[in-house]
C-alpha atoms as a PDB file:
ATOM      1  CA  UNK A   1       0.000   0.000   0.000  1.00  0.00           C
ATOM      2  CA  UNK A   2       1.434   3.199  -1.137  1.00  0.00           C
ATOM      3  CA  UNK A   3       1.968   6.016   1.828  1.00  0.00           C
ATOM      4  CA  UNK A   4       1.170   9.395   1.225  1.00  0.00           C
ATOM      5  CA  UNK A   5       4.478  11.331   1.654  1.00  0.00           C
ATOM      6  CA  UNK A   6       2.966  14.619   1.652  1.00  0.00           C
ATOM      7  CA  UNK A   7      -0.504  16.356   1.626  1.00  0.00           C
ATOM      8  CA  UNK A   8      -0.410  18.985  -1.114  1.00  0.00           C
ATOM      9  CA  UNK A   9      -1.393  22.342  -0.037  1.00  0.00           C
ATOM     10  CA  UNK A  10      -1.322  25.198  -2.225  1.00  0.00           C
ATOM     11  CA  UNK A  11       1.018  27.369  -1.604  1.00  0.00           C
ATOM     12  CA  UNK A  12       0.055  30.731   0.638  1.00  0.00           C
ATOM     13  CA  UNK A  13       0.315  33.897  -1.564  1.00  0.00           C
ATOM     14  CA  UNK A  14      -1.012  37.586  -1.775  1.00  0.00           C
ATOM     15  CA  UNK A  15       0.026  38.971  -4.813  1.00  0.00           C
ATOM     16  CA  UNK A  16      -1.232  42.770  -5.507  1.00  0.00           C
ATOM     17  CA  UNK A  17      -1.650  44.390  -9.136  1.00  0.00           C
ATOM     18  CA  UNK A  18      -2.289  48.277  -9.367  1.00  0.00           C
ATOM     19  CA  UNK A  19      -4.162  49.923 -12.184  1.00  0.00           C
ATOM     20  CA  UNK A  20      -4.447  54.133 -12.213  1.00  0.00           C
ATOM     21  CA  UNK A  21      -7.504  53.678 -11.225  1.00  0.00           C
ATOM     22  CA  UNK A  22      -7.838  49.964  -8.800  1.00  0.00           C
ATOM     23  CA  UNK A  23      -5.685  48.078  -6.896  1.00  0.00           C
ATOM     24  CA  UNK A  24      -6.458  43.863  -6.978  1.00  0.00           C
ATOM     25  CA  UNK A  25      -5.020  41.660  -4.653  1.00  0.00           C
ATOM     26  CA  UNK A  26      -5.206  38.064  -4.921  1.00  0.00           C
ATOM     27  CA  UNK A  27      -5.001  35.667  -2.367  1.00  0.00           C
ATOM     28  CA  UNK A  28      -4.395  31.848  -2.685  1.00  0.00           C
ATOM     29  CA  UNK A  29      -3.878  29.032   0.331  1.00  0.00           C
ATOM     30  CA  UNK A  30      -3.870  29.317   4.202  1.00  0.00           C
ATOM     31  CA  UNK A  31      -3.937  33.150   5.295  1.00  0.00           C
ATOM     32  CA  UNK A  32      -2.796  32.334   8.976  1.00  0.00           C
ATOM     33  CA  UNK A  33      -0.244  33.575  11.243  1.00  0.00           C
ATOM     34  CA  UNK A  34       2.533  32.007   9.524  1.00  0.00           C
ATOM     35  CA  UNK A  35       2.083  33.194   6.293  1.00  0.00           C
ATOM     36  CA  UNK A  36       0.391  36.694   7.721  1.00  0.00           C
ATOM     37  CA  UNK A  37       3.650  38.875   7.223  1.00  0.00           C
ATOM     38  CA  UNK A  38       2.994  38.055   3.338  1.00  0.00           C
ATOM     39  CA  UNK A  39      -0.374  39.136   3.914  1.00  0.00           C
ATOM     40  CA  UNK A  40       0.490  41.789   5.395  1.00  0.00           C
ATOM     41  CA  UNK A  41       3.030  43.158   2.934  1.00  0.00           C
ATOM     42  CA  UNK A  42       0.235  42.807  -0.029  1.00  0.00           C
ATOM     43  CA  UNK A  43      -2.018  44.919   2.225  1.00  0.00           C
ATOM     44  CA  UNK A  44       0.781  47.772   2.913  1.00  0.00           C
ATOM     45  CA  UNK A  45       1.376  47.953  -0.977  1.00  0.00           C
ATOM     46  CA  UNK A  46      -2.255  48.313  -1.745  1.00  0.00           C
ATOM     47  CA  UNK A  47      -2.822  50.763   1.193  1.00  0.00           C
ATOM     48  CA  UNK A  48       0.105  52.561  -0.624  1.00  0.00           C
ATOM     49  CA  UNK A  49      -1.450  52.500  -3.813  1.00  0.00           C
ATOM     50  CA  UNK A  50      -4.523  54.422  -2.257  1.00  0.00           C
ATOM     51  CA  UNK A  51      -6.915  53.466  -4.912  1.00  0.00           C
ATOM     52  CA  UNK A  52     -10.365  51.336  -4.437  1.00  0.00           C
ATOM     53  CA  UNK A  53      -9.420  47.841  -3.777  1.00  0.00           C
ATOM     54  CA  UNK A  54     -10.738  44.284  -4.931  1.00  0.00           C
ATOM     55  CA  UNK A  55      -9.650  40.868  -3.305  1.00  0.00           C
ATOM     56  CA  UNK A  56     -10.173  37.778  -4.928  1.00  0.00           C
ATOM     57  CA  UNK A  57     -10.127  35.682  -2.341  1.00  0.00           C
ATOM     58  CA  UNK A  58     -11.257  32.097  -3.831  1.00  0.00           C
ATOM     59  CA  UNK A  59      -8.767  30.495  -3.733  1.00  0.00           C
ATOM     60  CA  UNK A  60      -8.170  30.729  -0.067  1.00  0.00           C
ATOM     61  CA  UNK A  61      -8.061  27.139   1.990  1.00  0.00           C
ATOM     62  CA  UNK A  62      -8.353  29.154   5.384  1.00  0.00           C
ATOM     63  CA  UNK A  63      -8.068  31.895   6.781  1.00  0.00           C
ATOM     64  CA  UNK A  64      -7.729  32.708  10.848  1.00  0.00           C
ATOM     65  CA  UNK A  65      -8.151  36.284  12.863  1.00  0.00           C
ATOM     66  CA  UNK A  66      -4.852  37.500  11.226  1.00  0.00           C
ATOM     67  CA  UNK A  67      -5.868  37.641   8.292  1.00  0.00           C
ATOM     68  CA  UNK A  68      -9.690  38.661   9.168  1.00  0.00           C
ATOM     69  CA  UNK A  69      -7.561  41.774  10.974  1.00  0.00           C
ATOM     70  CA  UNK A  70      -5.610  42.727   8.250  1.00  0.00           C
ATOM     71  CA  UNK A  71      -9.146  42.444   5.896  1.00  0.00           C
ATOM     72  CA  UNK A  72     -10.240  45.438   8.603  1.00  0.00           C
ATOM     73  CA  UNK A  73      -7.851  47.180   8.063  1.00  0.00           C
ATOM     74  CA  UNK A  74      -7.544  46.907   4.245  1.00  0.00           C
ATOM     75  CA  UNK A  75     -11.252  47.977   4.194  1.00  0.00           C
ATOM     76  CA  UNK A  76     -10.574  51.136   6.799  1.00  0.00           C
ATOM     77  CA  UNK A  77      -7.474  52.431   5.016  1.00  0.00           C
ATOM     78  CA  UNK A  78      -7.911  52.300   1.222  1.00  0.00           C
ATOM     79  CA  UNK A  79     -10.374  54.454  -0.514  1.00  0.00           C
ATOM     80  CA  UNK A  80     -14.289  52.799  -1.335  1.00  0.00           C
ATOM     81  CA  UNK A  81     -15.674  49.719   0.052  1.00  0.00           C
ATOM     82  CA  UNK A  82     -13.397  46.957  -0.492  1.00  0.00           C
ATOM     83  CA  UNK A  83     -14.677  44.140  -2.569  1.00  0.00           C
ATOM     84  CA  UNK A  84     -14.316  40.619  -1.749  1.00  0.00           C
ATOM     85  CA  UNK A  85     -14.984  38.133  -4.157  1.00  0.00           C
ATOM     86  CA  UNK A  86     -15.570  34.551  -3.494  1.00  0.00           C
ATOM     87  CA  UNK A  87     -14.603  34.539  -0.460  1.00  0.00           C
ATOM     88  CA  UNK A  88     -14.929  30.978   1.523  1.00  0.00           C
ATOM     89  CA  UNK A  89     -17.766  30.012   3.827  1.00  0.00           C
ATOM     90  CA  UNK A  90     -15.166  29.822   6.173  1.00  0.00           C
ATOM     91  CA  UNK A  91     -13.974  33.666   5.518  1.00  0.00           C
ATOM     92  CA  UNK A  92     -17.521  34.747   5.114  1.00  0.00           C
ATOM     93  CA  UNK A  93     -18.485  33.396   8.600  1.00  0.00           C
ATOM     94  CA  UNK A  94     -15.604  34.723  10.411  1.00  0.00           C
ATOM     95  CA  UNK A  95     -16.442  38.254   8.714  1.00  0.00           C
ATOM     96  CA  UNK A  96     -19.981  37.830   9.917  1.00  0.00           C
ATOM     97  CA  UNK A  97     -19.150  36.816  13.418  1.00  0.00           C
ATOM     98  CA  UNK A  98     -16.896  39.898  13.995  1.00  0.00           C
ATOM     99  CA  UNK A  99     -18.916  42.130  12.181  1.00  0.00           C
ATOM    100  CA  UNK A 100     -16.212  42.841   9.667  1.00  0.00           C
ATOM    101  CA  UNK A 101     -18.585  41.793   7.100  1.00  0.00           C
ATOM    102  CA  UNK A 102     -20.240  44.934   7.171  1.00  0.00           C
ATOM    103  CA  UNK A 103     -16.727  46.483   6.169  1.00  0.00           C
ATOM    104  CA  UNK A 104     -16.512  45.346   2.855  1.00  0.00           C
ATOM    105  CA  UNK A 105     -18.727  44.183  -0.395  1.00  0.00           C
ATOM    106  CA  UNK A 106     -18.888  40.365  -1.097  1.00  0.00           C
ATOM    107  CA  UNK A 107     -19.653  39.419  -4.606  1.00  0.00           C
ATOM    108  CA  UNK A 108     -19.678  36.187  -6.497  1.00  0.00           C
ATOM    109  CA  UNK A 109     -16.857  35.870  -9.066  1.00  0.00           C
ATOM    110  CA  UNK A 110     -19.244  36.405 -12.284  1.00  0.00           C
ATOM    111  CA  UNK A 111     -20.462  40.112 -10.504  1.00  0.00           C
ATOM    112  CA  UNK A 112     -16.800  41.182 -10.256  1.00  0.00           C
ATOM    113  CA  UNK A 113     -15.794  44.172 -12.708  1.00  0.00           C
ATOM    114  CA  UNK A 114     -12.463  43.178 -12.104  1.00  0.00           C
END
């Protein structure tokens, strides 16, 4: 019987892309504390950027309350309601438990302009 060696996981990543007029930031794997400094770099940039701000976030496996925190504060320091698309049930209930939810826009991936 073969053995497993590994269980693949995909990779965590944030990667951000800036237009003139919207900044996109796409998120893929586990957003948890280990891989929240990432996170948190991608945030910075598009807090930098200072334009309206999309996340795609289906691709995410999980997410824990680092990376709810740094959605917060994404959504209270770029310009616009954020957008979150696709987000996880797991995501959504964690934003509607802390009342982040309210923050931010979730839309399904075929409603996203971007």
């Amino acid at each position: 019987m073969d053995t497993p060696l590994a269980t693949l996981r995909p990779t965590p990543s944030a990667e951000v892309h800036t237009s003139p007029s919207h900044t996109i930031l796409t998120l893929r794997g586990e957003i948890d504390a280990a891989s929240a400094p990432d996170f948190a770099a991608a945030v910075t940039a598009a807090e930098q950027a200072a334009r309206p701000t999309t996340v795609h976030a289906g691709a995410v496996t999980f997410m824990d309350s680092s990376g709810i925190a740094l959605l917060a504060r994404l959504a209270t320091r770029t310009p616009g309601r954020l957008r979150l698309v696709d987000p996880p049930e797991v995501v959504q209930f964690l934003l509607s438990v802390t009342r982040i939810g309210d923050m931010v826009e979730i839309v399904a991936g075929g409603d996203s302009a971007t």
